[in-house]
N, C-alpha and C. Protein backbone atom coordinates (compact mmCIF):
# COMPACT_ATOMS: atom_id res chain seq x y z
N UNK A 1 47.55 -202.26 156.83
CA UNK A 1 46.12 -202.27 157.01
C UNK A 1 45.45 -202.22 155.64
N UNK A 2 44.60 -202.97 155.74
CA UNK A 2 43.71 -202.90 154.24
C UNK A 2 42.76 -201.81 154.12
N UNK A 3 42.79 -201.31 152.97
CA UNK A 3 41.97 -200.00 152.95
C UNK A 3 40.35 -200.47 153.45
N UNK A 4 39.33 -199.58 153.35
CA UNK A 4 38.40 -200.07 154.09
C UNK A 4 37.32 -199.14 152.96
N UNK A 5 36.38 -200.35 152.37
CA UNK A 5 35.88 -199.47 151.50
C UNK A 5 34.59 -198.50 151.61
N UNK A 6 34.09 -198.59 153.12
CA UNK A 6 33.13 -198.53 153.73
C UNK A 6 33.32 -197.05 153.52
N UNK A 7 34.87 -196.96 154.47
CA UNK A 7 34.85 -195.34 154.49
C UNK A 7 35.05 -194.27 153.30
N UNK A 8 35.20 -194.84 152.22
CA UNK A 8 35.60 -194.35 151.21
C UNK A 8 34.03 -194.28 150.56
N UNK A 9 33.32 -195.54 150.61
CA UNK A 9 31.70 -194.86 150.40
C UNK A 9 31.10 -193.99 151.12
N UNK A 10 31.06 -193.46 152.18
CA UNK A 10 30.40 -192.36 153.34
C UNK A 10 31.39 -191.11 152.58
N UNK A 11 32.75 -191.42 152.25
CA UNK A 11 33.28 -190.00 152.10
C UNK A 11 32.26 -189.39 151.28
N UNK A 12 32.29 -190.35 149.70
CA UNK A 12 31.86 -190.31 148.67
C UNK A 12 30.39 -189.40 149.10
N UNK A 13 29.32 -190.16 149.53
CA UNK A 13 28.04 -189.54 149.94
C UNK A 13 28.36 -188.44 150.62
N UNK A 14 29.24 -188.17 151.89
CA UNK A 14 29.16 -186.68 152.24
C UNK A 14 29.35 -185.73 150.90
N UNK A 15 30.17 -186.12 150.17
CA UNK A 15 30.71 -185.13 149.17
C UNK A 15 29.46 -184.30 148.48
N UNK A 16 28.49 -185.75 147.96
CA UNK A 16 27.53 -186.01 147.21
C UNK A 16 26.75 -184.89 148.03
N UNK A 17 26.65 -185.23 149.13
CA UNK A 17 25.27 -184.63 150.53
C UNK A 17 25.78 -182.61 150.36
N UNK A 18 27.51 -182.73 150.89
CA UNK A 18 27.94 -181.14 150.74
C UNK A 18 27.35 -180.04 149.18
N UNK A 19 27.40 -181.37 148.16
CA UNK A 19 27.03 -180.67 146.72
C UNK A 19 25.67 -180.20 146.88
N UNK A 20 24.60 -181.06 147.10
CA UNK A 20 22.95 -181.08 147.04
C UNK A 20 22.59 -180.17 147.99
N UNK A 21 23.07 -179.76 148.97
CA UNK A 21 22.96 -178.83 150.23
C UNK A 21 23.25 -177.71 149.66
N UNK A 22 23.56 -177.11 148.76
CA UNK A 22 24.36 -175.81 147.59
C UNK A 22 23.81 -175.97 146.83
N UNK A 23 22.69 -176.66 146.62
CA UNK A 23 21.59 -176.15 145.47
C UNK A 23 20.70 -175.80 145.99
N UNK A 24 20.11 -174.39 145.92
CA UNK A 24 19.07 -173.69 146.66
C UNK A 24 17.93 -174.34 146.24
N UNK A 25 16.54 -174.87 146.96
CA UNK A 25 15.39 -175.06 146.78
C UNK A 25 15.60 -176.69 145.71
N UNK A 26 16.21 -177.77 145.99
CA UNK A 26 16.20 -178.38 145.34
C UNK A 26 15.63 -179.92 146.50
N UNK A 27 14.88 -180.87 145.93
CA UNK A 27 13.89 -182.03 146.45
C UNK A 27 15.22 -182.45 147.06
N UNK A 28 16.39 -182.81 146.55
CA UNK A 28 16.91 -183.91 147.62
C UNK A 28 17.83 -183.41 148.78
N UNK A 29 17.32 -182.12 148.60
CA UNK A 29 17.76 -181.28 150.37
C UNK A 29 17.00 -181.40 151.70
N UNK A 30 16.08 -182.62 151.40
CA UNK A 30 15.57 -183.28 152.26
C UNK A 30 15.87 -184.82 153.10
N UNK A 31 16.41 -185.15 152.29
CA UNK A 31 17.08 -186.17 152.27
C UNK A 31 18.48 -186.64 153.06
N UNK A 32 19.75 -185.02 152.97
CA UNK A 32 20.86 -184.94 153.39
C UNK A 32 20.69 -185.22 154.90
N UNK A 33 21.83 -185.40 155.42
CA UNK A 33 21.71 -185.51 157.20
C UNK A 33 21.79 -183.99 158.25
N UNK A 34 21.58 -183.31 157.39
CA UNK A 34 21.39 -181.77 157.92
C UNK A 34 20.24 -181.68 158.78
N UNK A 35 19.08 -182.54 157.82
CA UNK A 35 17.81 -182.10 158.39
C UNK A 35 17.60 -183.21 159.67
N UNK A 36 18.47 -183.95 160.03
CA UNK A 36 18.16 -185.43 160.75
C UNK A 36 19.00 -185.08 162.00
N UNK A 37 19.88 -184.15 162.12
CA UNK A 37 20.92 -184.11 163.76
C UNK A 37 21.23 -182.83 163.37
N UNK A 38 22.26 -182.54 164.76
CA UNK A 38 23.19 -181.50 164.43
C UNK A 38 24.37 -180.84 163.50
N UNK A 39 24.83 -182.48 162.92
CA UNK A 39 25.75 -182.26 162.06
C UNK A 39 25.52 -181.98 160.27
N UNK A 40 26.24 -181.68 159.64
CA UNK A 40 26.36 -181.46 158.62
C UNK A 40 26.98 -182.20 157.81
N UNK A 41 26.97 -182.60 156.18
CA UNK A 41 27.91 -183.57 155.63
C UNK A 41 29.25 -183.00 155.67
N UNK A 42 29.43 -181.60 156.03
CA UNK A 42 31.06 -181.23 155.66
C UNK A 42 31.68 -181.82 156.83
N UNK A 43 30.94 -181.83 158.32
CA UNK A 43 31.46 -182.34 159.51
C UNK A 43 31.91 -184.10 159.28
N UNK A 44 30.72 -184.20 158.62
CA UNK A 44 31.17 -185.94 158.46
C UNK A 44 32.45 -186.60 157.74
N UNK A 45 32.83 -185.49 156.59
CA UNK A 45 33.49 -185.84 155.55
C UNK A 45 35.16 -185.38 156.58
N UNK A 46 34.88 -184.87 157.43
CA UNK A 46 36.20 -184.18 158.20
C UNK A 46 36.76 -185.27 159.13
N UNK A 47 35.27 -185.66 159.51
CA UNK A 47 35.61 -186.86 160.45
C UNK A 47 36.43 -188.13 159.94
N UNK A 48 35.44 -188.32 158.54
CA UNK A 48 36.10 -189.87 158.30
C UNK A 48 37.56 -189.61 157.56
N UNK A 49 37.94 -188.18 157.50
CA UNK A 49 39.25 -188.23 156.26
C UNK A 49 39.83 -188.00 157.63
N UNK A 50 39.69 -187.38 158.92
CA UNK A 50 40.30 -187.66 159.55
C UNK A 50 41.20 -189.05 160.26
N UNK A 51 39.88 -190.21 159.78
CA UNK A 51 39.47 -191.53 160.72
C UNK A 51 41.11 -191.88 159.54
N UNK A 52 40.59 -191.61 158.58
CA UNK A 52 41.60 -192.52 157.15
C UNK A 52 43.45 -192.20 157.57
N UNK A 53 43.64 -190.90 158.06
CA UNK A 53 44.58 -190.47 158.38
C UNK A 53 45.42 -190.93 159.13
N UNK A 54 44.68 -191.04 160.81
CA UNK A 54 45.11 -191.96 161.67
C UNK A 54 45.48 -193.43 161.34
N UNK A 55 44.01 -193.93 160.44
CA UNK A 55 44.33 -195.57 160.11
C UNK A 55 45.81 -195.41 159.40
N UNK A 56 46.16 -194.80 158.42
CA UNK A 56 47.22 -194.75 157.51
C UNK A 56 48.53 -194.64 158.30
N UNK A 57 48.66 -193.06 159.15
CA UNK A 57 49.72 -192.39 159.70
C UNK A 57 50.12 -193.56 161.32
N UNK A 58 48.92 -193.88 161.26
CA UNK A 58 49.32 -194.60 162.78
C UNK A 58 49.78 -195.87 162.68
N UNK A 59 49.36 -196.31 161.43
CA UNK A 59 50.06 -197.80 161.49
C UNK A 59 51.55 -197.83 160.98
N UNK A 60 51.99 -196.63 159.99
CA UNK A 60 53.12 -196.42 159.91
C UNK A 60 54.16 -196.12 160.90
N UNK A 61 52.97 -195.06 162.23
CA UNK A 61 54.07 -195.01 163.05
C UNK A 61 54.48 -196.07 164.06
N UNK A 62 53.69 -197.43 164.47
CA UNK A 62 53.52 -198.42 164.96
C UNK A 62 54.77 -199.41 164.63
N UNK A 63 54.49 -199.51 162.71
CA UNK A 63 55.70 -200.10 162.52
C UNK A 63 57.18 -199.43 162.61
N UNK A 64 57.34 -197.63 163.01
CA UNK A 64 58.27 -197.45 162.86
C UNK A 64 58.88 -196.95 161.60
N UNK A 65 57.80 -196.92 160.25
CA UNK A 65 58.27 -196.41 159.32
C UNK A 65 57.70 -195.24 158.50
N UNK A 66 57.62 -194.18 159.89
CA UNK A 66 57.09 -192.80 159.15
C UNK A 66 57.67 -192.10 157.93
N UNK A 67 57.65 -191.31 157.69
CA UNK A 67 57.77 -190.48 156.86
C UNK A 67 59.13 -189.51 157.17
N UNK A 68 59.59 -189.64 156.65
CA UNK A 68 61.35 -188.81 156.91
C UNK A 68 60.53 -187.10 157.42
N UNK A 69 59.60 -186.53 156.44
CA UNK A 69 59.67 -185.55 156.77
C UNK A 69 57.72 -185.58 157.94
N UNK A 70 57.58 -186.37 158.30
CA UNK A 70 56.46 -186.28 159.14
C UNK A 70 56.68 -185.47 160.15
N UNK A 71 55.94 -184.37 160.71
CA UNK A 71 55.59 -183.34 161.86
C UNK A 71 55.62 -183.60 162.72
N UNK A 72 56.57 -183.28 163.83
CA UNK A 72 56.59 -184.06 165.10
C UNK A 72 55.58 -182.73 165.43
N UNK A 73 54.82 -183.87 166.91
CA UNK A 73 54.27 -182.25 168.01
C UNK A 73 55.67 -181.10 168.62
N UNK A 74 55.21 -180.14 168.44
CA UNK A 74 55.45 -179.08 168.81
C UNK A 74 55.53 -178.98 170.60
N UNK A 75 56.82 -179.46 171.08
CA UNK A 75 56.93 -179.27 172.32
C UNK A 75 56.22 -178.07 173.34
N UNK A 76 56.05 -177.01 173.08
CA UNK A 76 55.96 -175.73 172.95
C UNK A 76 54.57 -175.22 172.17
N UNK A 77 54.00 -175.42 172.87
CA UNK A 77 52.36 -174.35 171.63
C UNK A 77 52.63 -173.71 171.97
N UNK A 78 53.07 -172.86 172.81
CA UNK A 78 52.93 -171.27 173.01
C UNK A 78 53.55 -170.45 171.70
N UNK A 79 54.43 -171.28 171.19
CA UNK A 79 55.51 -170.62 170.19
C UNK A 79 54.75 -170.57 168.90
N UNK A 80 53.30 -171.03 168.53
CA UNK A 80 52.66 -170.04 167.90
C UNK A 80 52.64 -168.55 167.95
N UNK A 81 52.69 -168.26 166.52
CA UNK A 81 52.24 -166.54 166.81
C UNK A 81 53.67 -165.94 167.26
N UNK A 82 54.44 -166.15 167.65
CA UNK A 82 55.42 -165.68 168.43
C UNK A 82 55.72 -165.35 169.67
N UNK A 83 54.67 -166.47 170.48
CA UNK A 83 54.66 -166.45 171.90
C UNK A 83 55.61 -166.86 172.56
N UNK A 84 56.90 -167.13 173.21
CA UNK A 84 57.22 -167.71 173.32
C UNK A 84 59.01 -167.62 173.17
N UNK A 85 58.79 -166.79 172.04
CA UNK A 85 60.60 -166.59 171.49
C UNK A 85 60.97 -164.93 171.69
N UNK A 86 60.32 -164.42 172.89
CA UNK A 86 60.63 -163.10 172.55
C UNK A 86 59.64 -162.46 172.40
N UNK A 87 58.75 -162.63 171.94
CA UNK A 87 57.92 -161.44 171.19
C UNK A 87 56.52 -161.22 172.00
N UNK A 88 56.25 -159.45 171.82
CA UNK A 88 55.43 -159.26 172.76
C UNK A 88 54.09 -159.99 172.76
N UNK A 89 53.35 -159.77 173.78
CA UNK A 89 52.10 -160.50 173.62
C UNK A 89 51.03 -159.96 172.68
């Protein structure tokens, strides 16, 4: 898959948006998407590094050529924490 430079500009601006939002009392804290919805630039920047992840990890796993040491799911959530193997609740 070809990188996509779109998302790599939005990262860029959330970053930009997360910085300007951490300067107390400053003009272009009007501007950020805080004041326009519910979300925040840190939400956005989660989203699209998420979006990049999938594009990357999923086409690898498509072709079959993950990563030797890539994370399989966890058959078992309970076995967080030590639920699961013994241990009390």
């Amino acid at each position: 898959m070809k990188r996509d430079l779109r998302i790599d500009l939005f990262r860029g601006l959330s970053l930009w948006w997360i910085y300007i939002n951490r300067i107390p009392e400053n003009y272009l804290n009007r501007f950020t998407p805080k004041n326009f919805g519910f979300s925040d630039a840190a939400e956005i920047l989660v989203f699209l590094s998420g979006l990049v992840s999938g594009c990357v990890y999923g086409d690898l796993l498509r072709r079959g050529a993950a990563p030797v040491n890539f994370p399989s799911a966890d058959p078992q959530p309970q076995s967080l924490n030590g639920a699961g193997r013994g241990a009390a609740p």
